[in-house]
C-alpha atoms as a PDB file:
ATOM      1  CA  UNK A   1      85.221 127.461 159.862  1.00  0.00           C
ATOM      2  CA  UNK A   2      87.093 124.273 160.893  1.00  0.00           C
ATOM      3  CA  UNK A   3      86.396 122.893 164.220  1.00  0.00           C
ATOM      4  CA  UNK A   4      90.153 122.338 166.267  1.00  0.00           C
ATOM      5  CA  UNK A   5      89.726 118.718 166.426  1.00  0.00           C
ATOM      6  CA  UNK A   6      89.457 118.395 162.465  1.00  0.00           C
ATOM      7  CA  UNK A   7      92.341 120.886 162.450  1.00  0.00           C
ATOM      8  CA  UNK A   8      94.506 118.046 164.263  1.00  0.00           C
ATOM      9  CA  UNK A   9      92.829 115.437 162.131  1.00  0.00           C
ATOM     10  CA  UNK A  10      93.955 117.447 158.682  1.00  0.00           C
ATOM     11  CA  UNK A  11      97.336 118.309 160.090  1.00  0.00           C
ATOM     12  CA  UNK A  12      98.128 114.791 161.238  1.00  0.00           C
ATOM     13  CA  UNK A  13      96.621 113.409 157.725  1.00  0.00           C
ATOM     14  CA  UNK A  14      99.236 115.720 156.445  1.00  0.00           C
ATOM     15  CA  UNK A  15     101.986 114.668 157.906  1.00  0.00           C
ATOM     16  CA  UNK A  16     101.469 110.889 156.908  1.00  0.00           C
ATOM     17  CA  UNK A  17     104.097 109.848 154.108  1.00  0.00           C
ATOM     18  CA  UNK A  18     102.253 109.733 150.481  1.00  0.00           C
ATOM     19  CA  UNK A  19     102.265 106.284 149.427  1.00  0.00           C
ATOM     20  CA  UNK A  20     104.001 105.712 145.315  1.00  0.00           C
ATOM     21  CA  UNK A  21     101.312 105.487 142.764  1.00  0.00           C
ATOM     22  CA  UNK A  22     100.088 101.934 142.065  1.00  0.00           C
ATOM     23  CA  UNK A  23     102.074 101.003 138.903  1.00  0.00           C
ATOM     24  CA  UNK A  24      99.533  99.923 135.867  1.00  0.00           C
ATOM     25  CA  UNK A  25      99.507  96.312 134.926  1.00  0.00           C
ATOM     26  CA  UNK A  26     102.103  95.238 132.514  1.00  0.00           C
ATOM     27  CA  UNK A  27     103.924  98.201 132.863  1.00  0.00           C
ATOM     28  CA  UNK A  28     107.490  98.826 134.555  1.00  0.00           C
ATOM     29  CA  UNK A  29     107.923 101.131 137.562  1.00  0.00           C
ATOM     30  CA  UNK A  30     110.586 103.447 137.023  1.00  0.00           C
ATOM     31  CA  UNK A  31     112.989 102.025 139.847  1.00  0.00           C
ATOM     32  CA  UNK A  32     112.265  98.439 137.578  1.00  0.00           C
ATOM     33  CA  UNK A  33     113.578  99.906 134.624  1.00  0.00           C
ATOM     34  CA  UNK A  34     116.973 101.155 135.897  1.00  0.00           C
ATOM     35  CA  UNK A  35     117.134  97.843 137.655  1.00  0.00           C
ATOM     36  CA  UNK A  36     116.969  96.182 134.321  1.00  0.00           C
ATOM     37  CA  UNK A  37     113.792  94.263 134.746  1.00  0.00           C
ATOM     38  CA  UNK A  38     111.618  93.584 131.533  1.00  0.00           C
ATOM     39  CA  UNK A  39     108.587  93.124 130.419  1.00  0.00           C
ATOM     40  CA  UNK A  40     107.504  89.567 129.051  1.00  0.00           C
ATOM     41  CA  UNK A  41     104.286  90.991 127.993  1.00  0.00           C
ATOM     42  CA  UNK A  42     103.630  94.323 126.978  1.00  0.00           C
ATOM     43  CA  UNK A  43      99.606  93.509 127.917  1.00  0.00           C
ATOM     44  CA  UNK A  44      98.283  94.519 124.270  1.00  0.00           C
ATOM     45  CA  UNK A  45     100.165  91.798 121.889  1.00  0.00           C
ATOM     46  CA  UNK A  46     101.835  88.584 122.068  1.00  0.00           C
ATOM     47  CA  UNK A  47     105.282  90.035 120.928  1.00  0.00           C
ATOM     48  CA  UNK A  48     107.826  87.934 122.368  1.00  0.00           C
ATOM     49  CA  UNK A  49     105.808  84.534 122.598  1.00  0.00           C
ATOM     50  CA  UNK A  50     105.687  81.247 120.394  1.00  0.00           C
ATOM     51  CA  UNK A  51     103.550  78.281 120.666  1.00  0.00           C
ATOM     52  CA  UNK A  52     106.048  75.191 122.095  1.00  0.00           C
ATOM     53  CA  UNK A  53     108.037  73.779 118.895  1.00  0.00           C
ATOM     54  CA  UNK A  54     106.524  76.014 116.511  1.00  0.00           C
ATOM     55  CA  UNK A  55     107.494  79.699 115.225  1.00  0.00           C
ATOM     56  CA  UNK A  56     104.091  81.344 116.086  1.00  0.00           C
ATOM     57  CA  UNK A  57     101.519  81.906 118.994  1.00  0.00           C
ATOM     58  CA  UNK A  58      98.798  79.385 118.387  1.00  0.00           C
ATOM     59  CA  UNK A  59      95.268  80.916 117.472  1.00  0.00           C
ATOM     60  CA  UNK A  60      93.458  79.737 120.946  1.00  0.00           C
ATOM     61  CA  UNK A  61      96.149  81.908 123.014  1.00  0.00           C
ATOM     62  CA  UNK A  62      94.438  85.969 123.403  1.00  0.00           C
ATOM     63  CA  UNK A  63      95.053  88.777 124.390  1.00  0.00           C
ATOM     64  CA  UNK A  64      92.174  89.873 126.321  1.00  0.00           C
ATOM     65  CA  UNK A  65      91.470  93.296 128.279  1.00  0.00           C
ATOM     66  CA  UNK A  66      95.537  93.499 129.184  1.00  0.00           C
ATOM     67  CA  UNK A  67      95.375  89.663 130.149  1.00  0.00           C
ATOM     68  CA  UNK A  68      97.117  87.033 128.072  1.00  0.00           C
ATOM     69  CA  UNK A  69      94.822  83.939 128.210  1.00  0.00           C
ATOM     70  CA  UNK A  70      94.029  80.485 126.990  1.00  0.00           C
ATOM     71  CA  UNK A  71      90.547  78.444 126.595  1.00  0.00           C
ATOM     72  CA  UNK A  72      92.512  75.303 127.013  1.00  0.00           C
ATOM     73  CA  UNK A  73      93.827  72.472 124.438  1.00  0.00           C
ATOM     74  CA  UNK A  74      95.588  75.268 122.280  1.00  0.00           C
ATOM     75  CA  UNK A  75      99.428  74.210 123.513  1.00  0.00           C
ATOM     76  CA  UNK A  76     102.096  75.490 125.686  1.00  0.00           C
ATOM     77  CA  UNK A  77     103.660  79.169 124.440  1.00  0.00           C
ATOM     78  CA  UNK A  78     107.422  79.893 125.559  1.00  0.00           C
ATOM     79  CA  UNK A  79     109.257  83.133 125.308  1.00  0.00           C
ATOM     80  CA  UNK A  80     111.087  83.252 122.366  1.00  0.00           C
ATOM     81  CA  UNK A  81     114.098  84.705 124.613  1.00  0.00           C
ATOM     82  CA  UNK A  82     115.890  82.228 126.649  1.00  0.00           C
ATOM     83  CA  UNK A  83     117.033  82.765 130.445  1.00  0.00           C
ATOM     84  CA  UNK A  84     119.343  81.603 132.643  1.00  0.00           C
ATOM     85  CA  UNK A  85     119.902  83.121 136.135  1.00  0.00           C
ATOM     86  CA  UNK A  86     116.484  85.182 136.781  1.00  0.00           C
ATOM     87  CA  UNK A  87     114.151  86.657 138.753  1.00  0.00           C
ATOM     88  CA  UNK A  88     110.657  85.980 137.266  1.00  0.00           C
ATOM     89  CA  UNK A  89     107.279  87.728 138.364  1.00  0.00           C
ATOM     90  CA  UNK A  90     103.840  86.970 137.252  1.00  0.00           C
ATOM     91  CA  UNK A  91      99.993  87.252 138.464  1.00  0.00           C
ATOM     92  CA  UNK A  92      97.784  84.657 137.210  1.00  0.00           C
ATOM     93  CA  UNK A  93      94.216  83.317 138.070  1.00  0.00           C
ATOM     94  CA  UNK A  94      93.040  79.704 136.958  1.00  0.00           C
ATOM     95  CA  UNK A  95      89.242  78.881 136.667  1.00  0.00           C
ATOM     96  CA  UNK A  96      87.342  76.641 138.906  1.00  0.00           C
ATOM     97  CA  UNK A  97      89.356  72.659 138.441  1.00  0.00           C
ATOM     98  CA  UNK A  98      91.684  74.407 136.548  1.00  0.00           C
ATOM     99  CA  UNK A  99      95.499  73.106 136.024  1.00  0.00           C
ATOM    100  CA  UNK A 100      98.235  75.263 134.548  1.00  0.00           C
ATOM    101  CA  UNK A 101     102.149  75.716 135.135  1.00  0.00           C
ATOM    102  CA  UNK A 102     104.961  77.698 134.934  1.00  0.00           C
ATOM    103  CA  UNK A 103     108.273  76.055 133.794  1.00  0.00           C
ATOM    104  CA  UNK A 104     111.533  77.924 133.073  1.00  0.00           C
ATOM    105  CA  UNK A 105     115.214  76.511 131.669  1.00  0.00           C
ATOM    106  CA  UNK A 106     112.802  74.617 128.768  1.00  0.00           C
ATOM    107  CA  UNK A 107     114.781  72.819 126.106  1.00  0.00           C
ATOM    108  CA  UNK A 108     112.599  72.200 122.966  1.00  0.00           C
ATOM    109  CA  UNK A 109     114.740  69.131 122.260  1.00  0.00           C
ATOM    110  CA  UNK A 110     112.002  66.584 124.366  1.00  0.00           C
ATOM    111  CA  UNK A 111     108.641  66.055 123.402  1.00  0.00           C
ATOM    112  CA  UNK A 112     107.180  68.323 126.291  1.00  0.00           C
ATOM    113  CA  UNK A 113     108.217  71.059 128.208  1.00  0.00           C
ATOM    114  CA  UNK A 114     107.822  69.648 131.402  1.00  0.00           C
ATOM    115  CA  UNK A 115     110.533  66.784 130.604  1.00  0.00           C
ATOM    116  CA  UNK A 116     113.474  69.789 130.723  1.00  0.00           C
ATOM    117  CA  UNK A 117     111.812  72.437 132.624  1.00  0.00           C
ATOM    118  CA  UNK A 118     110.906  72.612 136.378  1.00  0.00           C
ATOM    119  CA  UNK A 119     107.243  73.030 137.044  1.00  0.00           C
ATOM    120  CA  UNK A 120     105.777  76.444 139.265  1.00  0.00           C
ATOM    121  CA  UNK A 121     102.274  74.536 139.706  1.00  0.00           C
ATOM    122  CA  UNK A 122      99.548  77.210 139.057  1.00  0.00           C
ATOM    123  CA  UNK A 123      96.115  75.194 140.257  1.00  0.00           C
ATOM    124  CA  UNK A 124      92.438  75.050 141.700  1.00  0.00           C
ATOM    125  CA  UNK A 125      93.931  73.753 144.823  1.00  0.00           C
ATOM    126  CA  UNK A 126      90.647  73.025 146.433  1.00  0.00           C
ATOM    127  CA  UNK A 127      89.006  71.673 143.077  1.00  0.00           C
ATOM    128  CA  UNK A 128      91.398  69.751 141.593  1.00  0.00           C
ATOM    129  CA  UNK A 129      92.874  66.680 142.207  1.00  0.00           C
ATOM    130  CA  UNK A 130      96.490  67.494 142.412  1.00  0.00           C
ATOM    131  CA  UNK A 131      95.357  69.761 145.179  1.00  0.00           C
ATOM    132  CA  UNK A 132      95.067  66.912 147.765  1.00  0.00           C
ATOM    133  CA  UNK A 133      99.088  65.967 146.810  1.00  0.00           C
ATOM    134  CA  UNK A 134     100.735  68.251 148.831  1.00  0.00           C
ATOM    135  CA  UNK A 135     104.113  67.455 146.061  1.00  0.00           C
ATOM    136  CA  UNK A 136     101.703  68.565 142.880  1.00  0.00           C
ATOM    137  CA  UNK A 137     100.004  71.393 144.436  1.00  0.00           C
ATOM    138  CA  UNK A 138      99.923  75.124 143.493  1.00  0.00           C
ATOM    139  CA  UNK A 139     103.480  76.322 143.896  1.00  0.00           C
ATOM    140  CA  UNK A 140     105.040  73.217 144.098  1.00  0.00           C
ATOM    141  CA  UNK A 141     108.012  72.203 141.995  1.00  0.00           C
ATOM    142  CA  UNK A 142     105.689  70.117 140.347  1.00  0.00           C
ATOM    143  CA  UNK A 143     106.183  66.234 142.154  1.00  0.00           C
ATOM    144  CA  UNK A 144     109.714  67.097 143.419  1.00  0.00           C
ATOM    145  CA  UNK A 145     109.363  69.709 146.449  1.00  0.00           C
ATOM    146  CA  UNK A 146     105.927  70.334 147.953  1.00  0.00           C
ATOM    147  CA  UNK A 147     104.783  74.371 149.140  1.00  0.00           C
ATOM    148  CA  UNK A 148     106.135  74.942 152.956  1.00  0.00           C
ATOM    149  CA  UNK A 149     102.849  76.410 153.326  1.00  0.00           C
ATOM    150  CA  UNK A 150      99.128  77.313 151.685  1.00  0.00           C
ATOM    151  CA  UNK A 151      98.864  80.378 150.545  1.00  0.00           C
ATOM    152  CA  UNK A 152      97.145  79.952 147.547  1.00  0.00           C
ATOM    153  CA  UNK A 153      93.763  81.957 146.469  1.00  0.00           C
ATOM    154  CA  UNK A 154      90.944  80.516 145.520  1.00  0.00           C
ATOM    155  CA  UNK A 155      89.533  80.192 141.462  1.00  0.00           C
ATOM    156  CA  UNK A 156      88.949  84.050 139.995  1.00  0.00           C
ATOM    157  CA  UNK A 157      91.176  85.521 142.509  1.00  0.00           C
ATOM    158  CA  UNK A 158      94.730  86.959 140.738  1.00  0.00           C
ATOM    159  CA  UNK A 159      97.885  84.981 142.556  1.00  0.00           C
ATOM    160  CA  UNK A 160     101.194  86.445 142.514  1.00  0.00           C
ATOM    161  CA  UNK A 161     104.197  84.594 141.925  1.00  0.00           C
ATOM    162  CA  UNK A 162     107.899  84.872 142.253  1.00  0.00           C
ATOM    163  CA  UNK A 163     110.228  82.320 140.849  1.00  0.00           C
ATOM    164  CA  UNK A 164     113.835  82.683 141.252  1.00  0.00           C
ATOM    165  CA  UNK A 165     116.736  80.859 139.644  1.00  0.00           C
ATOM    166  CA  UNK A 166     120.135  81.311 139.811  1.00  0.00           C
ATOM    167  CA  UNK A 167     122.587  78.350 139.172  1.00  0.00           C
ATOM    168  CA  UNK A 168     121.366  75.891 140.791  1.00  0.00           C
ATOM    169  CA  UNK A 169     119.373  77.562 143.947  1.00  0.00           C
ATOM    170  CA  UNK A 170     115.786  77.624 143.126  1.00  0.00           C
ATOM    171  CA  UNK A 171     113.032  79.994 144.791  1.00  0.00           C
ATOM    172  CA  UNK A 172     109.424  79.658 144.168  1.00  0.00           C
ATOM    173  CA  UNK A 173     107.178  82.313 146.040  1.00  0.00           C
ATOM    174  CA  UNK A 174     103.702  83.193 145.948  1.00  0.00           C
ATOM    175  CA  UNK A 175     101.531  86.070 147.383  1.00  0.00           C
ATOM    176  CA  UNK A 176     104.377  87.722 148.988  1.00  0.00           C
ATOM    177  CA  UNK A 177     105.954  84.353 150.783  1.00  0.00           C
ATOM    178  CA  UNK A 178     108.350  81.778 150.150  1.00  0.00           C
ATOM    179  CA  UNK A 179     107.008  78.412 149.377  1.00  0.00           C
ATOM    180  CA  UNK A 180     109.890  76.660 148.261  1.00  0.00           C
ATOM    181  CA  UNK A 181     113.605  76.027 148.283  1.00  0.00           C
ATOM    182  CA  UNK A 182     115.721  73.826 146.433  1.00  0.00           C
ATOM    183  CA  UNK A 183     119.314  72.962 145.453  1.00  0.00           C
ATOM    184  CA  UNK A 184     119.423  71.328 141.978  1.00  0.00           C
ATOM    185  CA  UNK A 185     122.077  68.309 142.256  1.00  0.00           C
ATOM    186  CA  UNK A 186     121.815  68.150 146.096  1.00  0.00           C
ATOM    187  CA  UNK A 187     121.471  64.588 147.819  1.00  0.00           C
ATOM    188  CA  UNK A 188     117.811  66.272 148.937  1.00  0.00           C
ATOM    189  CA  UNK A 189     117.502  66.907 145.330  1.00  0.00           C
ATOM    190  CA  UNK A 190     118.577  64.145 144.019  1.00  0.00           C
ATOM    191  CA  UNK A 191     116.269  61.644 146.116  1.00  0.00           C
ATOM    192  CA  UNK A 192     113.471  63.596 145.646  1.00  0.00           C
ATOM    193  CA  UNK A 193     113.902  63.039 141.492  1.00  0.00           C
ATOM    194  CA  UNK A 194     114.538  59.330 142.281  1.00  0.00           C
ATOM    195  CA  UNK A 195     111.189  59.221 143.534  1.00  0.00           C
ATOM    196  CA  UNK A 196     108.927  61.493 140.943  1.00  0.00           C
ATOM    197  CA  UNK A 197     107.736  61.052 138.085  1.00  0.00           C
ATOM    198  CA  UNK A 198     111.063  62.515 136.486  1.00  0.00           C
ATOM    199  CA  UNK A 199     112.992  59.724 137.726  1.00  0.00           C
ATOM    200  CA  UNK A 200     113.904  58.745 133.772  1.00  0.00           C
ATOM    201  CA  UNK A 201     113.688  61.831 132.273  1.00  0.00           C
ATOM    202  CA  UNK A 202     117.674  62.307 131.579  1.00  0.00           C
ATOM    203  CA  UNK A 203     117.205  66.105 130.481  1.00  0.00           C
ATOM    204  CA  UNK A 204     114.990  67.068 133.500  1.00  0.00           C
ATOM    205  CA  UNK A 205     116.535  70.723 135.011  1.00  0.00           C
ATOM    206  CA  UNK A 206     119.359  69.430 133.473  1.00  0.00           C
ATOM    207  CA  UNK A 207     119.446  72.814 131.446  1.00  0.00           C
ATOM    208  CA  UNK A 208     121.214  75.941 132.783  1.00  0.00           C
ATOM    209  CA  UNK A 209     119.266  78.192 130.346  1.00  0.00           C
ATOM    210  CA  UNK A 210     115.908  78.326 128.561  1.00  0.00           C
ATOM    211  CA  UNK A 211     112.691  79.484 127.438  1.00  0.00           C
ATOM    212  CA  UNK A 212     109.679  80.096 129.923  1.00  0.00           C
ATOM    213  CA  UNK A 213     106.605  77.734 129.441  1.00  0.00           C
ATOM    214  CA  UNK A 214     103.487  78.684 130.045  1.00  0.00           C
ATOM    215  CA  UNK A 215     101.425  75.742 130.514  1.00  0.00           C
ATOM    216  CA  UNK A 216      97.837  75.054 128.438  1.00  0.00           C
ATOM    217  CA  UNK A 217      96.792  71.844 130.534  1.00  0.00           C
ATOM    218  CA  UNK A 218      93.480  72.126 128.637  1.00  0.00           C
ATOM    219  CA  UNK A 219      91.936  74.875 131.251  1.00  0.00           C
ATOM    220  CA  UNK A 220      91.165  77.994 131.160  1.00  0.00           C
ATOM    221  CA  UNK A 221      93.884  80.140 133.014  1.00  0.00           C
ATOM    222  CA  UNK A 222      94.597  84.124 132.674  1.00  0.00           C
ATOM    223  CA  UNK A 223      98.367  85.716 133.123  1.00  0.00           C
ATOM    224  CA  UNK A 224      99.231  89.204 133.237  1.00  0.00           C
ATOM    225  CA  UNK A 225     102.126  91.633 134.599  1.00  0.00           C
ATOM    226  CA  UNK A 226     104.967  89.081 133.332  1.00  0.00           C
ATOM    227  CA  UNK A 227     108.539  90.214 133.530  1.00  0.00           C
ATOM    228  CA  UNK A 228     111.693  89.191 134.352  1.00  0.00           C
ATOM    229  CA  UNK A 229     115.153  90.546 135.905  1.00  0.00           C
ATOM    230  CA  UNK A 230     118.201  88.544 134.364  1.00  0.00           C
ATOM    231  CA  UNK A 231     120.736  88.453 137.381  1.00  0.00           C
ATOM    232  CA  UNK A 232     124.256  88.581 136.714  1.00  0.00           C
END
């Protein structure tokens, strides 16, 4: 027989609200769905991805226990979709020194990605170099608009990020806070370019839609639970 105080406990226990099953990576929530979010990668195949310039995934790009991942020095993949206004979600988790990126509105008409596409730096903070810039470290706009804060976790640890992008307001977030804010075209904007390393790039977020980049800076880096919510 129950004692009265582990009556109370059980009752009250009860009478707490159940919390809404933990979704399964690269899967879509129900509520997701009928928002019209999609998945970018289905966590079993590359369907939907293309190396940079070419019309297939390159070989060093896997798909490994649900996680799409690269060794390094295999090339940048985009989507073979191409977005304009979006929300984009992803978890990643880079390896000790590592370097990676996001970049979204990519034109394949320059050399690299990066010379048409903004930049969500995914990094080592703490072991890389870039880390000590405040302007090229993790969830920067890579060398234009430096994180308000550090929230970044550390090498083996999964990072969430947010990227948002609708004309020309940009959003990056990561682990649940926003890091950034930016007004393509603005006078802040426009200063900031003046003095990157973009400063001659003509086509640089000069794009209003694109492919997303995912970034092979020669490191190994993992992504998973990729999708994206066009927004009208």
């Amino acid at each position: 027989m129950l004692s009265p105080l582990k009556l109370i406990i059980l009752a009250a226990l009860a009478a707490l609200p159940a919390r809404a099953p933990r979704g399964e990576d690269n899967t879509l929530t129900e509520e997701e769905k009928k928002a019209g979010w999609k998945l970018l990668f289905n966590g079993k195949t590359t369907e939907g991805w293309r190396g940079y310039k070419k019309d297939k995934m390159p070989d060093g790009w896997k798909v490994i226990d649900g996680i799409l991942t690269t060794g390094g020095k295999n090339g940048d993949v985009v989507t073979v979709e191409e977005f304009a206004d979006f929300e984009l979600q992803a978890d990643w988790r880079i390896s000790p020194r590592g370097n990676s990126g996001i970049m979204y509105r990519v034109s394949e008409s320059e050399g690299a990605p990066y010379m048409t596409g903004p930049e969500y730096q995914v990094l080592d903070d703490a072991g890389h170099g870039d880390g000590k810039n405040p302007l090229t470290s993790a969830g920067s706009i890579y060398d234009v608009y430096a994180p308000s804060k550090k929230v970044v976790k550390g090498p083996g640890e999964w990072n969430h990020t947010r990227i948002i992008a609708k004309g020309n307001h940009l959003e990056h977030w990561m682990n649940g806070e926003k890091i950034v804010e930016a007004e393509i075209g603005s006078d802040d904007w426009n200063q900031r370019i003046a003095r990157s390393k973009w400063a001659k790039a003509t086509k640089y977020a000069k794009e209003t839609k694109g492919h997303i980049d995912l970034q092979d800076h020669g490191d190994k880096v993992e992504f998973k639970n990729l999708k994206i919510l066009e927004l009208k």
